[in-house]
Protein backbone atom coordinates (compact mmCIF):
# COMPACT_ATOMS: atom_id res chain seq x y z
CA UNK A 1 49.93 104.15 141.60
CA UNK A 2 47.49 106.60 140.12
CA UNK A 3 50.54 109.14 138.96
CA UNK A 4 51.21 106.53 136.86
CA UNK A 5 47.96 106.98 135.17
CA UNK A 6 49.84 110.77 134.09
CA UNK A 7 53.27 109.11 133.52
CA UNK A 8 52.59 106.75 131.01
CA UNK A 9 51.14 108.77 128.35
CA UNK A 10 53.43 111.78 129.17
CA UNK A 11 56.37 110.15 128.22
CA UNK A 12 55.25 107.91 125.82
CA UNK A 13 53.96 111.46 124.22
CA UNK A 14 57.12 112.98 124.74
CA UNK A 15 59.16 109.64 123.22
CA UNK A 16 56.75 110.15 119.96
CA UNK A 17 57.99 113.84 120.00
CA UNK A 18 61.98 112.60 119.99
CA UNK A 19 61.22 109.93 117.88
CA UNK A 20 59.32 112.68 114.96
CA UNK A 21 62.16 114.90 115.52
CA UNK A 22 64.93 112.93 114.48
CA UNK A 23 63.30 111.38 111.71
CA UNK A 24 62.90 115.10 110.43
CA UNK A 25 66.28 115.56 110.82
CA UNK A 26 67.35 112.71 109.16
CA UNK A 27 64.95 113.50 106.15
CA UNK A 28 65.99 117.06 106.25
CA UNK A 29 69.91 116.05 106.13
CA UNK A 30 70.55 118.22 109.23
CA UNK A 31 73.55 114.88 109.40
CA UNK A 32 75.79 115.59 106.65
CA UNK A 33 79.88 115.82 106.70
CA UNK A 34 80.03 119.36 107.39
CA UNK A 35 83.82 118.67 107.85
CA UNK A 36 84.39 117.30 104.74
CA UNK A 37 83.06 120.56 103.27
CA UNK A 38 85.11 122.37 105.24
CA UNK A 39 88.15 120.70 104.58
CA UNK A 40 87.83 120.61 100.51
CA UNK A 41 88.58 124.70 100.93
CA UNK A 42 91.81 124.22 101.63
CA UNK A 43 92.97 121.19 99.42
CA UNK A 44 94.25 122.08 96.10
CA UNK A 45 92.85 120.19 93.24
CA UNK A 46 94.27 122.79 90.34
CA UNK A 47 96.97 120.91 88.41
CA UNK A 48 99.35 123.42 86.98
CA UNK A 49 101.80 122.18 84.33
């Protein structure tokens, strides 16, 4: 029972550490559609007459 004394605060440490690190990434856009970048290269949008 006294590990648990360690465990606690370890992973409620290392949840806090998770939990910063996605919020940065979510603030820092690290999720946008990288596909749909990808994929406007190769449509054409030029209309030729």
């Amino acid at each position: 029972m006294s590990v648990l004394i360690y465990l606690i605060p370890i992973s409620l440490v290392l949840g806090c550490v998770g939990l910063a690190a996605f919020i940065w990434s979510m603030k820092s856009n690290q999720y946008d559609d990288m596909d749909g970048a990808a994929n406007r290269i190769l449509l054409d949008d030029d209309v030729t007459k």
